[in-house]
N, C-alpha and C. Protein backbone atom coordinates (compact mmCIF):
# COMPACT_ATOMS: atom_id res chain seq x y z
N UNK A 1 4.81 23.39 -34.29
CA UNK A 1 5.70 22.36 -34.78
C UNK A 1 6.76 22.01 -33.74
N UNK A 2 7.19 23.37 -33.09
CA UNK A 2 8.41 23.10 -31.96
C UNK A 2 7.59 22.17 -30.71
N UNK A 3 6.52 22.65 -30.44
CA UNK A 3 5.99 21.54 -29.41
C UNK A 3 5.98 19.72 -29.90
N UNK A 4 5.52 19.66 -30.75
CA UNK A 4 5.63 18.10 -31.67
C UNK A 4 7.10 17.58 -31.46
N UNK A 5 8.07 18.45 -32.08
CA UNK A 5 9.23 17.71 -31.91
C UNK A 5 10.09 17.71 -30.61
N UNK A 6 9.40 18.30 -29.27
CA UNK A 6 10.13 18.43 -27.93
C UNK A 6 8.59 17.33 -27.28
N UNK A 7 7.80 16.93 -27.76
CA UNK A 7 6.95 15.79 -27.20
C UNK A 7 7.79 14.15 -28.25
N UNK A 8 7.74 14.58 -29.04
CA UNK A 8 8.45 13.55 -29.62
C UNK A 8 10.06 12.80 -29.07
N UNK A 9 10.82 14.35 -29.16
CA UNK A 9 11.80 14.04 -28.66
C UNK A 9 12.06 13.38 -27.28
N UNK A 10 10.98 13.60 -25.94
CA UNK A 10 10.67 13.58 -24.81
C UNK A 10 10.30 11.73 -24.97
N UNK A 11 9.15 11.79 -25.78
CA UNK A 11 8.78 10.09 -26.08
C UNK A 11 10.54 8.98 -26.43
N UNK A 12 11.14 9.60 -27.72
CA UNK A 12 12.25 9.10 -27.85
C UNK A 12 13.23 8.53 -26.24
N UNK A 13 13.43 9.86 -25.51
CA UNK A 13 14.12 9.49 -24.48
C UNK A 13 13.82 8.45 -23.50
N UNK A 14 12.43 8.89 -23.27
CA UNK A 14 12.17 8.04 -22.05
C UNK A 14 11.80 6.36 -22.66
N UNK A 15 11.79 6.18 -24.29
CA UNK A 15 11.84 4.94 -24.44
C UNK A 15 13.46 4.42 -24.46
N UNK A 16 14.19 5.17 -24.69
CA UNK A 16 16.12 4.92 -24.73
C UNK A 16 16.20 4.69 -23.08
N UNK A 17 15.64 5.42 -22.27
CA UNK A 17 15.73 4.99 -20.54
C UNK A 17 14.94 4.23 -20.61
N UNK A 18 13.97 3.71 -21.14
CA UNK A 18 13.14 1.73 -20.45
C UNK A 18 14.18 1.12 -21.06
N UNK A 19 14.46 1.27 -22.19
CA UNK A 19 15.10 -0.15 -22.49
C UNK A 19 16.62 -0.10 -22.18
N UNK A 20 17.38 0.72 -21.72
CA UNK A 20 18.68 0.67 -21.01
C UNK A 20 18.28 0.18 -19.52
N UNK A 21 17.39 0.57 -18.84
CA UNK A 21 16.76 -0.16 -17.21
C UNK A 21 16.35 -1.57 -17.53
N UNK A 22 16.03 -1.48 -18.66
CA UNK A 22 15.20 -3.10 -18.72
C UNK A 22 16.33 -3.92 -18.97
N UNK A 23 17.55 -3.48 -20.23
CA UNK A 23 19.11 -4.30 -20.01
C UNK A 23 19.46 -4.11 -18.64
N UNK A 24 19.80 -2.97 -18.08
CA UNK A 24 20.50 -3.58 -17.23
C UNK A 24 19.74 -4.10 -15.82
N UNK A 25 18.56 -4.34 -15.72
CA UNK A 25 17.91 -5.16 -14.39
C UNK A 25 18.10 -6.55 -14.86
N UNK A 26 17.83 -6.93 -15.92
CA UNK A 26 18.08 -8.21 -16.56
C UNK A 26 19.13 -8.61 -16.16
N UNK A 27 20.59 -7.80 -16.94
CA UNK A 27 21.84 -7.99 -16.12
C UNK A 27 21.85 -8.32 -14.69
N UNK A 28 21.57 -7.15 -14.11
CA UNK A 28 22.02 -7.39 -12.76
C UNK A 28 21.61 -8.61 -12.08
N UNK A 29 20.17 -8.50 -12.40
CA UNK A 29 19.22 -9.96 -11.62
C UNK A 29 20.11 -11.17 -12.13
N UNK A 30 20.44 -11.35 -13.43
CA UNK A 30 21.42 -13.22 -13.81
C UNK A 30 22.44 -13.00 -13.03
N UNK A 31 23.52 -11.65 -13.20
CA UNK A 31 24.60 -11.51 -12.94
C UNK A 31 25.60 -10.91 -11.36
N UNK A 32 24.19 -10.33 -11.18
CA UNK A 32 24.49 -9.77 -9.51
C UNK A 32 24.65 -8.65 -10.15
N UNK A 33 24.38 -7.24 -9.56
CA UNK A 33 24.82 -5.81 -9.62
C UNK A 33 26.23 -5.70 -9.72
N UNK A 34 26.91 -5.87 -8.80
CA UNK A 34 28.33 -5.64 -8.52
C UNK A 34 28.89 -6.39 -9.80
N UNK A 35 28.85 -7.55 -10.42
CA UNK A 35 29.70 -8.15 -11.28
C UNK A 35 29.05 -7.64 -12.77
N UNK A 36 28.17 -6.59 -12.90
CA UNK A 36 28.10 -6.06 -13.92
C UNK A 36 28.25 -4.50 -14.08
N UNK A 37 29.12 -3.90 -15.06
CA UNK A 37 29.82 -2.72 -15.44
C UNK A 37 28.65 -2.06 -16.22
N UNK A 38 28.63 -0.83 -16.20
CA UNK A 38 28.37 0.15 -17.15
C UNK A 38 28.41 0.16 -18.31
N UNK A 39 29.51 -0.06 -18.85
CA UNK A 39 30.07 -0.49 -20.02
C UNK A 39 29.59 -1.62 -20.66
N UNK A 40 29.26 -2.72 -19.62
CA UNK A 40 28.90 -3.82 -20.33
C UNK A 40 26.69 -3.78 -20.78
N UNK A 41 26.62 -2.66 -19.69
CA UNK A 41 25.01 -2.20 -19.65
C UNK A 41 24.88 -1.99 -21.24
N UNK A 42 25.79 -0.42 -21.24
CA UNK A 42 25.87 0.31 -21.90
C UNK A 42 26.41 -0.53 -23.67
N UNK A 43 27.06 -1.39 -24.06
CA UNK A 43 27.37 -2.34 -25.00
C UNK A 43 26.01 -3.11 -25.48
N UNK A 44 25.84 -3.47 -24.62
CA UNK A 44 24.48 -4.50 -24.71
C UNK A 44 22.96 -3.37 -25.11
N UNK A 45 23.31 -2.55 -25.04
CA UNK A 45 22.23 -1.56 -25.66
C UNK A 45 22.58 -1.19 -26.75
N UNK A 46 24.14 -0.75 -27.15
CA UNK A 46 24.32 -0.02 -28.18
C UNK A 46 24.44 1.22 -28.29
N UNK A 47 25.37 1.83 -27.05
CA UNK A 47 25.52 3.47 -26.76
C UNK A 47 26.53 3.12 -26.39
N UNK A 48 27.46 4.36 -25.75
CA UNK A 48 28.27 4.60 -25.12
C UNK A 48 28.38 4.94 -23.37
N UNK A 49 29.05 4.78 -22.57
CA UNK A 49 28.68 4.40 -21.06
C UNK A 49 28.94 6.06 -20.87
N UNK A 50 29.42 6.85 -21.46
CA UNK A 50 28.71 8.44 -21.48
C UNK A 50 27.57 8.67 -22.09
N UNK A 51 26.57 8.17 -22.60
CA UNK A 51 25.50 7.87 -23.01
C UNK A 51 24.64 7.38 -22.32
N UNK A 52 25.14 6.36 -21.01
CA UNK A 52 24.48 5.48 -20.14
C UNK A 52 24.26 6.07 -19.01
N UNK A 53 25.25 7.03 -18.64
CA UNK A 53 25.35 8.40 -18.04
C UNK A 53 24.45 9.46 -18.08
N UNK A 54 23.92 9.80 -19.25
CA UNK A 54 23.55 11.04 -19.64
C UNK A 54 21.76 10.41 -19.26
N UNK A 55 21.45 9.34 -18.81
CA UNK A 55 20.19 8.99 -18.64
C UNK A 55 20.21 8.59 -17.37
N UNK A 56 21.31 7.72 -16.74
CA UNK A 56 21.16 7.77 -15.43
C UNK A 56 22.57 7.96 -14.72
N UNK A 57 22.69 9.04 -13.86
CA UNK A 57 23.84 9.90 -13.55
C UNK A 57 25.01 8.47 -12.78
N UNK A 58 24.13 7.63 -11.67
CA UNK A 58 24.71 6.48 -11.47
C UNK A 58 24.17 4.96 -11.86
N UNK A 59 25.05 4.12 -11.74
CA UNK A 59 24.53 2.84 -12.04
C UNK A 59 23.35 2.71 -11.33
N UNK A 60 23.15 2.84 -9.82
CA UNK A 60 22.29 2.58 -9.03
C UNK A 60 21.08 2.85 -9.77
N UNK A 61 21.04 4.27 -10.69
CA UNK A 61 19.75 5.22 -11.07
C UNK A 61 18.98 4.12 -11.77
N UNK A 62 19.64 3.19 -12.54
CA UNK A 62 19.33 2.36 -13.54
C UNK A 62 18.21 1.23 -13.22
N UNK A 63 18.18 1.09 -11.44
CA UNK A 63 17.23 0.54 -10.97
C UNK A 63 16.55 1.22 -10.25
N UNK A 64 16.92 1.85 -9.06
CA UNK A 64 16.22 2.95 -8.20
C UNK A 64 14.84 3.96 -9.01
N UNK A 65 16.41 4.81 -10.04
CA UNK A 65 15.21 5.75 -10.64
C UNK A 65 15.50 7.09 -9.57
N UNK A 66 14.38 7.98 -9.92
CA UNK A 66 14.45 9.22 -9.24
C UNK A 66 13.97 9.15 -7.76
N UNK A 67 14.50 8.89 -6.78
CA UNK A 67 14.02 8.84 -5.22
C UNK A 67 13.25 9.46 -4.68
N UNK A 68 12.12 10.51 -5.65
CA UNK A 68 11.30 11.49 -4.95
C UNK A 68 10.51 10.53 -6.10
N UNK A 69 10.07 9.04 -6.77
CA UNK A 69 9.73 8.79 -7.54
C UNK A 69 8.07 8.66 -7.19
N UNK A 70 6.77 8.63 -7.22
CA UNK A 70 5.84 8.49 -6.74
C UNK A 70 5.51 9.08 -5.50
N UNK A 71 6.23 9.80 -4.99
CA UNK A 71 6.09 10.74 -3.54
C UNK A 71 4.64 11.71 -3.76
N UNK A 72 4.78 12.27 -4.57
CA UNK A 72 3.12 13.03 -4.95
C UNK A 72 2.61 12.79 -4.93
N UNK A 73 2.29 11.50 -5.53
CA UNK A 73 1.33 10.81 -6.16
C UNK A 73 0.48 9.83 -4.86
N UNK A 74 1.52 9.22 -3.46
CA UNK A 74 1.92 8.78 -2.88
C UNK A 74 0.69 9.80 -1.85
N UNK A 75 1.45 11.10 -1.75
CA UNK A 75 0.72 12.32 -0.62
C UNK A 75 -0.67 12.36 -1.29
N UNK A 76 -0.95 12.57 -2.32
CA UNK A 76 -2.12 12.81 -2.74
C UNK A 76 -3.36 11.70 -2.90
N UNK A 77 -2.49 10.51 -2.52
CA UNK A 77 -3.57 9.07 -2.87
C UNK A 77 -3.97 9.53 -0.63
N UNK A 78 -3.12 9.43 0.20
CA UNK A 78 -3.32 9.64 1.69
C UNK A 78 -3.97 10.87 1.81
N UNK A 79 -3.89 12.02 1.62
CA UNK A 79 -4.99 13.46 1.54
C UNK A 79 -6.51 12.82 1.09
N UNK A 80 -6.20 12.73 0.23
CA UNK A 80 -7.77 12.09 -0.66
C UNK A 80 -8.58 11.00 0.92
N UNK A 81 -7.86 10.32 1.56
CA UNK A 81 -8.43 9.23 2.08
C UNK A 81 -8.53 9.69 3.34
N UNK A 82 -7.61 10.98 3.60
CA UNK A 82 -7.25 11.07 4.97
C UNK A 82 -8.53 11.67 5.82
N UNK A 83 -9.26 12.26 5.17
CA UNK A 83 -10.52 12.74 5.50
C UNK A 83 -11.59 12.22 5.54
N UNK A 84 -12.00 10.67 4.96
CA UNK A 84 -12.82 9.79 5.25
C UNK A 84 -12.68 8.55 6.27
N UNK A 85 -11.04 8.42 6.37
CA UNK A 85 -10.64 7.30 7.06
C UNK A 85 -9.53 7.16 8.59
N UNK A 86 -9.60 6.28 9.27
CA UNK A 86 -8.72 7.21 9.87
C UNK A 86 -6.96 6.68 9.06
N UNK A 87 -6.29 6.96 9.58
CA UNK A 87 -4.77 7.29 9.25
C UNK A 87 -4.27 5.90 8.85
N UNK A 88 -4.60 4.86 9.81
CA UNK A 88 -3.59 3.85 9.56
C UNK A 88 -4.27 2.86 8.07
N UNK A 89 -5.57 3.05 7.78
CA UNK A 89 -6.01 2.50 6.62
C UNK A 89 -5.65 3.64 5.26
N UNK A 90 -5.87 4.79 5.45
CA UNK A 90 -5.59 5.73 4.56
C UNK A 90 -4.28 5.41 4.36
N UNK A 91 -3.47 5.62 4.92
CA UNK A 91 -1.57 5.20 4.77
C UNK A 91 -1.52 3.72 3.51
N UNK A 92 -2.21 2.25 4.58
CA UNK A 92 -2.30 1.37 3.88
C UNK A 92 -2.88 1.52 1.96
N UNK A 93 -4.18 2.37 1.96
CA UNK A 93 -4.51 2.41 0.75
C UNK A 93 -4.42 3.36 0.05
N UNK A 94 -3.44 4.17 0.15
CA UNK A 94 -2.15 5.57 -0.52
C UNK A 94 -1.58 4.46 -0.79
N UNK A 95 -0.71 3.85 -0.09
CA UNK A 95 0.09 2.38 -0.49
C UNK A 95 0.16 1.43 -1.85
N UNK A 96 -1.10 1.32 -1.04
CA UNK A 96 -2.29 -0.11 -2.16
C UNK A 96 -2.11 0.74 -4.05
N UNK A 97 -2.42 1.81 -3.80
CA UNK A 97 -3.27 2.76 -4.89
C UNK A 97 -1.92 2.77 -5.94
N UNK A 98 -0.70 3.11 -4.95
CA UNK A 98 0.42 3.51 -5.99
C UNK A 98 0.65 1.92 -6.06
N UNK A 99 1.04 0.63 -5.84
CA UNK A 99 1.25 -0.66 -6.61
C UNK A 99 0.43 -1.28 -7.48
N UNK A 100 -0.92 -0.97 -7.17
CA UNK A 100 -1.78 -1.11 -8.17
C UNK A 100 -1.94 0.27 -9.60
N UNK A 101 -1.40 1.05 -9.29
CA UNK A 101 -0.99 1.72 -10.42
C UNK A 101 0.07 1.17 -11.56
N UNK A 102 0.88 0.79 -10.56
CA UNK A 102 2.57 0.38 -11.23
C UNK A 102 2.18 -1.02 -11.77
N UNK A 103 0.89 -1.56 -11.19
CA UNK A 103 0.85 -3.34 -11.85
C UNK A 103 0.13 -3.27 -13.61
N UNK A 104 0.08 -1.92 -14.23
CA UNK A 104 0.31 -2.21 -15.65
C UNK A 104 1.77 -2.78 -16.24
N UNK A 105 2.40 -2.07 -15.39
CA UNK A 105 3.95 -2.43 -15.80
C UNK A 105 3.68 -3.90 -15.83
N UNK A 106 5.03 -4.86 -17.03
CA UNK A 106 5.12 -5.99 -16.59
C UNK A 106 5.93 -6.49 -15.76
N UNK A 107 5.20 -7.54 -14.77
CA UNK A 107 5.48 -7.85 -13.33
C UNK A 107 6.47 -8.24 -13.20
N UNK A 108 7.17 -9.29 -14.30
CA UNK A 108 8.56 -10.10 -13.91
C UNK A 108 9.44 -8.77 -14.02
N UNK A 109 9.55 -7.39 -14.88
CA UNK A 109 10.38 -6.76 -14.53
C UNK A 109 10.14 -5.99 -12.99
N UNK A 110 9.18 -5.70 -12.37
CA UNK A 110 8.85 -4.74 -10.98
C UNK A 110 9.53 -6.57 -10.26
N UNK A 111 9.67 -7.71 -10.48
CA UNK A 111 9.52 -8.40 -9.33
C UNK A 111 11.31 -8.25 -9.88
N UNK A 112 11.82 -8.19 -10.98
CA UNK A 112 13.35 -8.52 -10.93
C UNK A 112 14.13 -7.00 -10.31
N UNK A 113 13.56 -5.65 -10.27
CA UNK A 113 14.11 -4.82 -9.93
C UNK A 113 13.96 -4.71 -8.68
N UNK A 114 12.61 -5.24 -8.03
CA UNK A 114 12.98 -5.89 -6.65
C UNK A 114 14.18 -6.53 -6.02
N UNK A 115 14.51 -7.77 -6.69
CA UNK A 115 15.22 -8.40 -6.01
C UNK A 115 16.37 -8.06 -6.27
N UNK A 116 17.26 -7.11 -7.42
CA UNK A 116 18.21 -6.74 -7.33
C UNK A 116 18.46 -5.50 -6.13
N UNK A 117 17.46 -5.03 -5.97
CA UNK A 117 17.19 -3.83 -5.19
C UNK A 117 18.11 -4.21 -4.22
N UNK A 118 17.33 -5.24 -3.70
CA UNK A 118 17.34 -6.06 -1.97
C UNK A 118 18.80 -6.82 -1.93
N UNK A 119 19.29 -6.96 -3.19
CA UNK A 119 20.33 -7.60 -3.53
C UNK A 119 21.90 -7.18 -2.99
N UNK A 120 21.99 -5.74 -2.79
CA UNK A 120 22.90 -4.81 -2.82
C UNK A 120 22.77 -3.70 -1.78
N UNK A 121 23.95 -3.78 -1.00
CA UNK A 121 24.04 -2.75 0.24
C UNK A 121 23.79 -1.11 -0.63
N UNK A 122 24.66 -0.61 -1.77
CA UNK A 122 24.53 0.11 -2.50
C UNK A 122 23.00 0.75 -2.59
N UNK A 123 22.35 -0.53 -3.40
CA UNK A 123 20.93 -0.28 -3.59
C UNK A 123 19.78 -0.12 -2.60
N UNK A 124 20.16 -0.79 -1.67
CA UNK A 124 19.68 -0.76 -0.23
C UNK A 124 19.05 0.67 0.32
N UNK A 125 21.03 1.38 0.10
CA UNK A 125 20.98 2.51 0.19
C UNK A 125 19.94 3.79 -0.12
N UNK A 126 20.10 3.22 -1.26
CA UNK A 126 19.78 4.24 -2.51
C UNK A 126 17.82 4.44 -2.52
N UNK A 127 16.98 2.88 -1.96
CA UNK A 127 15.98 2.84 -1.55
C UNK A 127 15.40 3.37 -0.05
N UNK A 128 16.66 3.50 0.83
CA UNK A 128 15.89 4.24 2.03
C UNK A 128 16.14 5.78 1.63
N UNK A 129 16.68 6.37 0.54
CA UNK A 129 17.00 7.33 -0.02
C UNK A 129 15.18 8.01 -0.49
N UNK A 130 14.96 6.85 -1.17
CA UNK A 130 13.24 7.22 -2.00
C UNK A 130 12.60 7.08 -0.91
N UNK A 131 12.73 6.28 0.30
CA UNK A 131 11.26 5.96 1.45
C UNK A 131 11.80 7.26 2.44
N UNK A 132 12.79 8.19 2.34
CA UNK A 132 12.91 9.11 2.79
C UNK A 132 12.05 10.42 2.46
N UNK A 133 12.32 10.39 0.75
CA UNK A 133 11.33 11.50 0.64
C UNK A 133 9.79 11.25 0.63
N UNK A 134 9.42 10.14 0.72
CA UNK A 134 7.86 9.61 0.72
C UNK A 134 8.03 10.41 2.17
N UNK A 135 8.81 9.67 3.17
CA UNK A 135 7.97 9.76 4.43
C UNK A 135 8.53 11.64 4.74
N UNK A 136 9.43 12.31 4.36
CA UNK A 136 9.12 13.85 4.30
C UNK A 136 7.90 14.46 4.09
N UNK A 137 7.45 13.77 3.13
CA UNK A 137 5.98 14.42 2.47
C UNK A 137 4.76 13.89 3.12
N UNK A 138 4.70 12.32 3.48
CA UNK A 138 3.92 11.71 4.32
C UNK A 138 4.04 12.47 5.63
N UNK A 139 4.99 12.56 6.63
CA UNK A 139 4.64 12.87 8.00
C UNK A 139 3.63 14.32 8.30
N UNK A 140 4.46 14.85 7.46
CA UNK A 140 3.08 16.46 8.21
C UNK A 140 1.63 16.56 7.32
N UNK A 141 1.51 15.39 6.50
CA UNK A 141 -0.25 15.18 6.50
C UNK A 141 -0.66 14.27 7.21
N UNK A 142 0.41 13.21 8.03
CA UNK A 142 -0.39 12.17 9.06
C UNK A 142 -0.83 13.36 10.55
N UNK A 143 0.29 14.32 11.05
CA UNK A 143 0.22 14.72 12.17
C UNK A 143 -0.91 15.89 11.53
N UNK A 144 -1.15 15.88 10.41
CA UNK A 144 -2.76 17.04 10.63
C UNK A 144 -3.66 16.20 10.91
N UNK A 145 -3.93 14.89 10.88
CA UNK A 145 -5.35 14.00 11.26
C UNK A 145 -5.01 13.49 12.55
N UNK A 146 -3.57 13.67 13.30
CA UNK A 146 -3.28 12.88 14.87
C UNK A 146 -3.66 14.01 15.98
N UNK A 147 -4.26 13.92 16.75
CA UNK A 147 -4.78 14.60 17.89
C UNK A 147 -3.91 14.26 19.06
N UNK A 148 -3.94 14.47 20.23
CA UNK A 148 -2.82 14.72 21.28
C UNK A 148 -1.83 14.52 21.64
N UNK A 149 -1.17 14.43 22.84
CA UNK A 149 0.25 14.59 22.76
C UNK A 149 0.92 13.56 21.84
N UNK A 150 2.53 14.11 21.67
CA UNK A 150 3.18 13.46 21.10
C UNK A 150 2.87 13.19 19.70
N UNK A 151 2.15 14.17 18.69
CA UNK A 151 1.60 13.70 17.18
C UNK A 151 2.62 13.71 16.11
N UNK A 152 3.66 14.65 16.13
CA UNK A 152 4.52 14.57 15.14
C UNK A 152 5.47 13.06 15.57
N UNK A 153 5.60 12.53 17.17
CA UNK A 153 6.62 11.33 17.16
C UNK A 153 4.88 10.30 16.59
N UNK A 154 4.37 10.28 16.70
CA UNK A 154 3.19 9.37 16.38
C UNK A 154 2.88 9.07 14.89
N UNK A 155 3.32 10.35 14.01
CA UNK A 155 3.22 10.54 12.96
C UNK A 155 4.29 9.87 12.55
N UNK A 156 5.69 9.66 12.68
CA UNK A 156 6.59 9.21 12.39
C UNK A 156 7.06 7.75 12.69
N UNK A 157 6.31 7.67 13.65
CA UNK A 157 5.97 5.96 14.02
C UNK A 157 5.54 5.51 13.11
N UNK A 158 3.86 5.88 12.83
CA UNK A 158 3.14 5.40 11.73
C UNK A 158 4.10 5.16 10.39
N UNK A 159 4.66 6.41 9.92
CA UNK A 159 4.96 6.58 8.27
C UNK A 159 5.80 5.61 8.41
N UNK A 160 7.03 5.48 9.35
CA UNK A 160 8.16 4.21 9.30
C UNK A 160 7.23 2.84 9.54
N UNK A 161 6.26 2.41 9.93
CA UNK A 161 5.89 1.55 9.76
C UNK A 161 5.23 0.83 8.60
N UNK A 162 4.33 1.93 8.57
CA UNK A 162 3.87 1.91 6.70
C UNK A 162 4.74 1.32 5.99
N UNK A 163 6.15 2.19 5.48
CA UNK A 163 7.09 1.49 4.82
C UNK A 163 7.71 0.60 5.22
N UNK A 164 7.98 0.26 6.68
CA UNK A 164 8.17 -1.50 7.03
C UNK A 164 7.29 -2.20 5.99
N UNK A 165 6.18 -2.12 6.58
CA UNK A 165 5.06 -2.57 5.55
C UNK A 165 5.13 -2.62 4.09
N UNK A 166 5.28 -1.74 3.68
CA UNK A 166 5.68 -1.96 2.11
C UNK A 166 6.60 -2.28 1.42
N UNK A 167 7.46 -2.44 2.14
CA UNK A 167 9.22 -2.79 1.84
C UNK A 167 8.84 -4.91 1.93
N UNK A 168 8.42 -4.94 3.20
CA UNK A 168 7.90 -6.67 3.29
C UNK A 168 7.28 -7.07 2.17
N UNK A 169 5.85 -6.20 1.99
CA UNK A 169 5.09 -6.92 0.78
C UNK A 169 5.65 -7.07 -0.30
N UNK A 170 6.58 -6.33 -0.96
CA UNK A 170 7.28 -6.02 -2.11
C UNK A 170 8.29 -6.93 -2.33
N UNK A 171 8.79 -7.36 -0.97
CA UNK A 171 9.76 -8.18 -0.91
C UNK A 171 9.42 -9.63 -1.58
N UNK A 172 7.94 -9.74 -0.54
CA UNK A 172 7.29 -11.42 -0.40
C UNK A 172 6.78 -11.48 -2.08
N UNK A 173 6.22 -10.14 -2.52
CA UNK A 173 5.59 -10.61 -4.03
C UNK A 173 6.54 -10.65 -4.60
N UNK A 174 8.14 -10.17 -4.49
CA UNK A 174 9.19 -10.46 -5.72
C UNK A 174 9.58 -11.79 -5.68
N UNK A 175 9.56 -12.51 -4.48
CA UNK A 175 10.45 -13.49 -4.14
C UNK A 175 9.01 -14.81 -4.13
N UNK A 176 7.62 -14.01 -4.70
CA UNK A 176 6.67 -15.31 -4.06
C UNK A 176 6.30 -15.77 -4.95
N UNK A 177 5.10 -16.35 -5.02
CA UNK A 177 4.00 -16.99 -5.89
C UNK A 177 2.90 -15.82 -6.13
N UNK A 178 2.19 -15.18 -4.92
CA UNK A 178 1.21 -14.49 -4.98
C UNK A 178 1.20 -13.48 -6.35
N UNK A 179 0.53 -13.14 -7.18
CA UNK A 179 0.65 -12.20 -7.98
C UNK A 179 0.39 -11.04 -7.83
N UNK A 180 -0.54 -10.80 -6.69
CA UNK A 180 -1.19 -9.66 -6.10
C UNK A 180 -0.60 -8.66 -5.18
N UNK A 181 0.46 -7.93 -5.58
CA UNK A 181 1.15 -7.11 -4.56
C UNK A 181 0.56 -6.28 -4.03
N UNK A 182 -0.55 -5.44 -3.88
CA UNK A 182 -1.59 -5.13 -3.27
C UNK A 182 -2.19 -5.68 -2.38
N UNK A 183 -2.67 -6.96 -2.63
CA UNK A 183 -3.44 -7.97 -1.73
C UNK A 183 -2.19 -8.33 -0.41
N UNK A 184 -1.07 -8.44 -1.06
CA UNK A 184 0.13 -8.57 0.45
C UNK A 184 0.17 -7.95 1.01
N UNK A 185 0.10 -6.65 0.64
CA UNK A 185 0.61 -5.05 1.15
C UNK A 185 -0.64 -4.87 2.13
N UNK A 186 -1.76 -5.21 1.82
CA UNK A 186 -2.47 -5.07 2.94
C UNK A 186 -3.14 -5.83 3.85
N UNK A 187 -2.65 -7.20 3.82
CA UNK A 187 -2.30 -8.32 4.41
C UNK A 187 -1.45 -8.15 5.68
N UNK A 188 -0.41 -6.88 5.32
CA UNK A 188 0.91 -6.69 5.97
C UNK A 188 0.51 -5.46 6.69
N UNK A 189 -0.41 -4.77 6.30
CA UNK A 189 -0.79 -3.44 6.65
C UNK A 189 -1.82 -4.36 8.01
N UNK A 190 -2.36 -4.67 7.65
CA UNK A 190 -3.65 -5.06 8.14
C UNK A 190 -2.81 -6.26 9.68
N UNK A 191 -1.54 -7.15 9.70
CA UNK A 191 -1.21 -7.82 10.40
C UNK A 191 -0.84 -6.75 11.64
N UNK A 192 -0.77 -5.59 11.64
CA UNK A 192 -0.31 -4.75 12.78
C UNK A 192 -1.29 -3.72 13.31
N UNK A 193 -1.56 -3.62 12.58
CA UNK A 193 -3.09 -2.22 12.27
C UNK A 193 -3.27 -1.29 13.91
N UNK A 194 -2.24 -0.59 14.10
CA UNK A 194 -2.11 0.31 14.78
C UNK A 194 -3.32 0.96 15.50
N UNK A 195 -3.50 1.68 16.18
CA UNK A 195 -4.57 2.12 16.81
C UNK A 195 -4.46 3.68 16.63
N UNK A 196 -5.00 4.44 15.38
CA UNK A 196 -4.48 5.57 15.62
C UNK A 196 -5.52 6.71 14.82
């Protein structure tokens, strides 16, 4: 019975965190980040901004999210590939694998938490924060498939480029027409395609 009501309770929360992220990206995207408060997040849901708190420690969290967010998932889509392919397509479709995961979500919210993202030095921040721990976890499985000198700076070339790469596509599908953020991402992958 105690398992039921700590899966239940677990379901409860994480639907009280979509729909406080989903107010306040809405917010931010009409209103700009900066000209919207906590308080006013937190009102427009129907809690208290110690309440708004207790789900995401800062405002930023409210779009960002947890910065180690898809990092696993991320290493384990590049392992899987890294052994059939070489590096710079495996990187690209580790990439591909996690946006085409996330495209159940609905799109106008992934394209509005985009552009608030990009919107804000803050948030800015807070996103080379998450492409930090990707590329922690990314670099020492690229330099096990790179062979001679110089593999760990080679490895780190690559992973910062990758996320050049994915930071663009993400950008162009929030701000575009294309619906296919996948299809950009390796459009973008594919415009540089490294030799490696």
């Amino acid at each position: 019975m105690s398992d039921v009501r700590t899966g239940l309770r677990d379901i409860t929360r994480d639907a009280v965190r979509a729909r406080i992220a989903a107010v306040a990206l809405e917010r931010f995207d009409t209103d700009g980040f900066e000209n919207v408060t906590v308080e006013q997040v937190a009102a427009e849901v129907g809690i208290s901004a110690r309440s708004f708190h207790r789900y995401f420690p800062a405002k930023e969290d409210a779009v960002i999210g947890d910065p180690a967010r898809h990092r696993d998932a991320l290493a384990e889509a590049f392992r899987c590939r890294s052994t059939t392919q070489p590096v710079w397509p495996a990187l690209r479709e580790a990439f591909a694998e996690m946006l085409e995961r996330g495209s159940t979500d609905d799109p106008e919210t992934g394209r509005r938490s985009v552009r608030v993202m990009t919107s804000t030095a803050s948030l800015r921040a807070r996103n080379l924060e998450k492409h930090q721990a990707w590329a922690d976890v990314l670099t020492p499985l690229v330099v096990e498939q790179l062979h001679g000198p110089d593999a760990e700076l080679r490895a780190r070339v690559l992973v910062q480029a990758a996320l050049g790469c994915f930071d663009v596509a993400i950008t162009t599908w929030a701000t575009g027409d294309d619906p296919d953020a996948a299809a950009i991402l390796r459009r973008a992958f594919d415009g540089i395609a490294p030799s490696a």
